[in-house]
C-alpha atoms as a PDB file:
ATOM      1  CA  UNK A   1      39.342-140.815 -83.372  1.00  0.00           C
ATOM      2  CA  UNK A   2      39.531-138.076 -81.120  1.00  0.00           C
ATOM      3  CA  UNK A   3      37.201-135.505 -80.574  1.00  0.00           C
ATOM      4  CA  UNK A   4      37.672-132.213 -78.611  1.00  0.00           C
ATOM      5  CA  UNK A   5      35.088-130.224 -77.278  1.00  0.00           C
ATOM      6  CA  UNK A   6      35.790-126.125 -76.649  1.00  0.00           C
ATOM      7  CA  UNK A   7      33.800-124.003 -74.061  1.00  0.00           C
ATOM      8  CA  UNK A   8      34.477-120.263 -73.608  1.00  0.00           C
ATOM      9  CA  UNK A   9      35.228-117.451 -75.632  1.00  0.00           C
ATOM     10  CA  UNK A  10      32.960-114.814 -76.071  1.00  0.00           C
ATOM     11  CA  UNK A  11      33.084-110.764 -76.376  1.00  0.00           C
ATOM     12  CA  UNK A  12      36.131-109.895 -73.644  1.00  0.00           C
ATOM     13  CA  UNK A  13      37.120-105.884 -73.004  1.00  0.00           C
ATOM     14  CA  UNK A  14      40.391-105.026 -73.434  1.00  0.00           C
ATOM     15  CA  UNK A  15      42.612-105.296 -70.224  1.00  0.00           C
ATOM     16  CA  UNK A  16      40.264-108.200 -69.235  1.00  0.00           C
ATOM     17  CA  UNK A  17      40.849-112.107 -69.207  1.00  0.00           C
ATOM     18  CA  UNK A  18      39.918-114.465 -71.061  1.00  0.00           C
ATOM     19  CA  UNK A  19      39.788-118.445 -69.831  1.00  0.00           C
ATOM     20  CA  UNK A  20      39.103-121.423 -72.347  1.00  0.00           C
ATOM     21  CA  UNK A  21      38.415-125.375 -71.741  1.00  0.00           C
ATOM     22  CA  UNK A  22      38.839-127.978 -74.463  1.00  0.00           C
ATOM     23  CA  UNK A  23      37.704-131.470 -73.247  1.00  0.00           C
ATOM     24  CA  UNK A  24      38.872-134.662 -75.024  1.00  0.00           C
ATOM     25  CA  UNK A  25      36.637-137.999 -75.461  1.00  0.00           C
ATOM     26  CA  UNK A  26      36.869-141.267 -77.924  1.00  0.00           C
ATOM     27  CA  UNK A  27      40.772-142.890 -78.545  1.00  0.00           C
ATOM     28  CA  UNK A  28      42.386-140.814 -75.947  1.00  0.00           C
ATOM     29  CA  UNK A  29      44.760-143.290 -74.416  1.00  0.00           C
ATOM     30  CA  UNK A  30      47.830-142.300 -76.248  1.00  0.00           C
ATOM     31  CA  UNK A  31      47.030-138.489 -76.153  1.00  0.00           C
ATOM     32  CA  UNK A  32      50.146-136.411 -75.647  1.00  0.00           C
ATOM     33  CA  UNK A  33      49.594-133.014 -76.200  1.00  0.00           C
ATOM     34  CA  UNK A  34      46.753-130.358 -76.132  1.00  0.00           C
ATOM     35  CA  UNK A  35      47.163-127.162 -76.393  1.00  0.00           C
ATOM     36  CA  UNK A  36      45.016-123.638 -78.699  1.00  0.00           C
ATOM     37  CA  UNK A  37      45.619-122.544 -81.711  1.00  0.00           C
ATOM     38  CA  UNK A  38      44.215-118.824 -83.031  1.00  0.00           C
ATOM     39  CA  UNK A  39      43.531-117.660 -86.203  1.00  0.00           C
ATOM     40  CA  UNK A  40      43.137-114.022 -86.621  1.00  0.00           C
ATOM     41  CA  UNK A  41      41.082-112.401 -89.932  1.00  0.00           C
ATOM     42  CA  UNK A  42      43.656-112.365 -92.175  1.00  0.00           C
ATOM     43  CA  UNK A  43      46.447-114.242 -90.711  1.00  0.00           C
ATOM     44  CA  UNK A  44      47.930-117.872 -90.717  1.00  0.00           C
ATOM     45  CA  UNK A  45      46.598-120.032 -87.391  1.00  0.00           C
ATOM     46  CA  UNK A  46      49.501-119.855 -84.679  1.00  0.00           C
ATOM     47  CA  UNK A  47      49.837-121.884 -81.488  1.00  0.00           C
ATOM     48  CA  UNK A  48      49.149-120.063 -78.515  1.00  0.00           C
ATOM     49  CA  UNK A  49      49.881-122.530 -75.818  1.00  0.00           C
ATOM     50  CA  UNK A  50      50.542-125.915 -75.470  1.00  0.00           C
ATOM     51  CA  UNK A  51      51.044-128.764 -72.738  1.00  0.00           C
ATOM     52  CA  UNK A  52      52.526-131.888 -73.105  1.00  0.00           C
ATOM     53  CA  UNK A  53      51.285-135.360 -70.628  1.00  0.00           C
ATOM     54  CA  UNK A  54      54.649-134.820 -68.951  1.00  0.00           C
ATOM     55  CA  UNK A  55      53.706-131.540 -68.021  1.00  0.00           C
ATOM     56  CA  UNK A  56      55.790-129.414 -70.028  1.00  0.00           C
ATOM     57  CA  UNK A  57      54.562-125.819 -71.542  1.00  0.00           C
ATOM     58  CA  UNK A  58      54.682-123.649 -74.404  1.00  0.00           C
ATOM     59  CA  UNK A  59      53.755-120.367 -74.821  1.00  0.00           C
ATOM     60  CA  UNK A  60      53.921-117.850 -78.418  1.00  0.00           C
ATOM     61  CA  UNK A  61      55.935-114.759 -76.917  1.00  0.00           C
ATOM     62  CA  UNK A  62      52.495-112.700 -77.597  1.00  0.00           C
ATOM     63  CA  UNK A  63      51.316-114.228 -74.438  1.00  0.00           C
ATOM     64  CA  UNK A  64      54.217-115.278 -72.825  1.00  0.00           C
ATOM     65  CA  UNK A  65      54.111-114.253 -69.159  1.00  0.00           C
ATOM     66  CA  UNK A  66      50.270-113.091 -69.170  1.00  0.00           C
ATOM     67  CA  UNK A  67      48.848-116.416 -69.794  1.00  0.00           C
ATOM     68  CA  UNK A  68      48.570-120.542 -68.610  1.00  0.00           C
ATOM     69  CA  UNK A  69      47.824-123.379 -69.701  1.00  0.00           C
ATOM     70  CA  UNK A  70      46.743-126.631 -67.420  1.00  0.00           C
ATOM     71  CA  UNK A  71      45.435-129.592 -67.141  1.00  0.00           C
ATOM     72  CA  UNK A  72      41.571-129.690 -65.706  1.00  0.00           C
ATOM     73  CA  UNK A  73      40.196-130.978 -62.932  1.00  0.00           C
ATOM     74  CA  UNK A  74      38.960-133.695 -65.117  1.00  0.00           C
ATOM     75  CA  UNK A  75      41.134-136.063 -67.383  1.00  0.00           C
ATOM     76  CA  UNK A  76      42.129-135.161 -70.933  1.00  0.00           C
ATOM     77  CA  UNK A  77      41.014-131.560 -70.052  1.00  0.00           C
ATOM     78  CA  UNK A  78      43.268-128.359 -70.730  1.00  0.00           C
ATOM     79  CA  UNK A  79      42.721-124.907 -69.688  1.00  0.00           C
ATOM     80  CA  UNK A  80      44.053-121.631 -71.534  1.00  0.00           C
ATOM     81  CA  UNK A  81      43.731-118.605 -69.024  1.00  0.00           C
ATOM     82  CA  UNK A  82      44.750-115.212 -70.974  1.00  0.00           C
ATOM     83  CA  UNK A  83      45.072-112.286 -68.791  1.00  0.00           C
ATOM     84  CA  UNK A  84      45.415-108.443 -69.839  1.00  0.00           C
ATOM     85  CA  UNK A  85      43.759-109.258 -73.117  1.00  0.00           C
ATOM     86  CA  UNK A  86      44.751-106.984 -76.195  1.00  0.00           C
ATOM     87  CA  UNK A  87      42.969-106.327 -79.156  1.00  0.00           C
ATOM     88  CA  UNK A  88      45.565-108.445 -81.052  1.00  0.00           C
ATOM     89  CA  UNK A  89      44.662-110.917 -79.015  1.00  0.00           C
ATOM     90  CA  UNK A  90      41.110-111.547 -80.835  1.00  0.00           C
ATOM     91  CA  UNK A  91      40.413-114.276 -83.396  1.00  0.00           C
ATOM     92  CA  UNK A  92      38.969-117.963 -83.624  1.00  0.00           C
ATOM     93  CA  UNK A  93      40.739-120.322 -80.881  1.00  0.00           C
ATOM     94  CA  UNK A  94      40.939-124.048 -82.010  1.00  0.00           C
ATOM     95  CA  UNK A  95      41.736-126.472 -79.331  1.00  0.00           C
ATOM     96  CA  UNK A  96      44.618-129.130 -80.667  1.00  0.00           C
ATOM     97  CA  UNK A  97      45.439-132.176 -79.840  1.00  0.00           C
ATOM     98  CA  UNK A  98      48.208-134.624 -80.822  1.00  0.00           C
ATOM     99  CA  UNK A  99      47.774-138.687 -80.079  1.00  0.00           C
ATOM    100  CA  UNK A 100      51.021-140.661 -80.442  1.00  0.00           C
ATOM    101  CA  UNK A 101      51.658-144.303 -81.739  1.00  0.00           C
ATOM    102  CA  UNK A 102      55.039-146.059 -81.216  1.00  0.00           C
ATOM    103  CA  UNK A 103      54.629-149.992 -83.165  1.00  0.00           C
ATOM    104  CA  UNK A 104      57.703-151.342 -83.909  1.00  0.00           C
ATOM    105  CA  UNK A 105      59.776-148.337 -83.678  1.00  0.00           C
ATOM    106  CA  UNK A 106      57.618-146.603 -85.981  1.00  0.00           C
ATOM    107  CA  UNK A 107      56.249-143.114 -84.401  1.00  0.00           C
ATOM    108  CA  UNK A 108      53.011-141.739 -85.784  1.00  0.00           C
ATOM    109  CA  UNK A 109      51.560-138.667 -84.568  1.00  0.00           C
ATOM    110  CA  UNK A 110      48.018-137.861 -85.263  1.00  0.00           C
ATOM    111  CA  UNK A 111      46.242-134.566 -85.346  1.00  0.00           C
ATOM    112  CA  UNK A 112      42.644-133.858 -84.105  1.00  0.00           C
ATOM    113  CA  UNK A 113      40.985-130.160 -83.976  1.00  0.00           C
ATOM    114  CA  UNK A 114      38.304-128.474 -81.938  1.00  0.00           C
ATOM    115  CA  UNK A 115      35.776-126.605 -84.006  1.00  0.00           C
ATOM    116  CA  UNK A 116      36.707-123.113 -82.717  1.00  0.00           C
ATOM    117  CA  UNK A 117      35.578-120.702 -80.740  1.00  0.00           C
ATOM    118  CA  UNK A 118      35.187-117.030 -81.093  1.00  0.00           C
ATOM    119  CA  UNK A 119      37.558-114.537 -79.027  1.00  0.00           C
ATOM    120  CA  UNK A 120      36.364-110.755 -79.359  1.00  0.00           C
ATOM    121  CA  UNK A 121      38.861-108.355 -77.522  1.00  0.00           C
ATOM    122  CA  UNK A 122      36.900-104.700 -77.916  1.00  0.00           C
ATOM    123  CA  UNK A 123      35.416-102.255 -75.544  1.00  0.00           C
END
């Protein structure tokens, strides 16, 4: 089991920035991605970012270009830094993570979720 544990969030004025930490603990030894989700009133949960343990990014095109993701200072941490924060940009951010088997040739990916936090973008 993995479990993820999400600090930040909060009530953020538009224009502002926004930075998030998701720390990982328990079977993390084959942990391959992290990355945020956000789920907006309304609307489906999206990815927002994510980062791979080879280093590679993703980013949705909402955020593309005003926003990173990183690893932390400590292990099995990921940061999400959102900058010029839009109203659209407000929801419930759920930190991800995806641990990876290989036996045998068989691939099993297993997915673990953060228990959300809440993004307000308002003046």
């Amino acid at each position: 089991q993995v479990q993820l544990e999400e600090s930040g969030g909060g009530l953020v004025q538009p224009g502002g920035s926004l930075r998030l930490s998701c720390a990982a603990s328990g079977t993390i030894f084959s942990l391959y991605v992290m990355g945020w989700y956000r789920e907006a009133l309304g609307k489906e949960r999206e990815r927002v970012a994510a980062i791979t343990s080879g280093g590679s990014t993703y980013y949705t095109a909402s955020v593309k270009g005003r926003s990173t993701i990183s690893g932390g200072d400590a292990k099995h941490t990921v940061l999400l830094k959102i900058n010029s924060l839009k109203p659209e940009d407000t929801g419930v951010y759920y930190c991800h993570a995806i641990r990876r088997t290989i036996t045998l040739g068989d691939t099993r990916d297993y997915h673990y979720w953060g228990q959300g936090t809440q993004v307000t973008v308002s003046s």
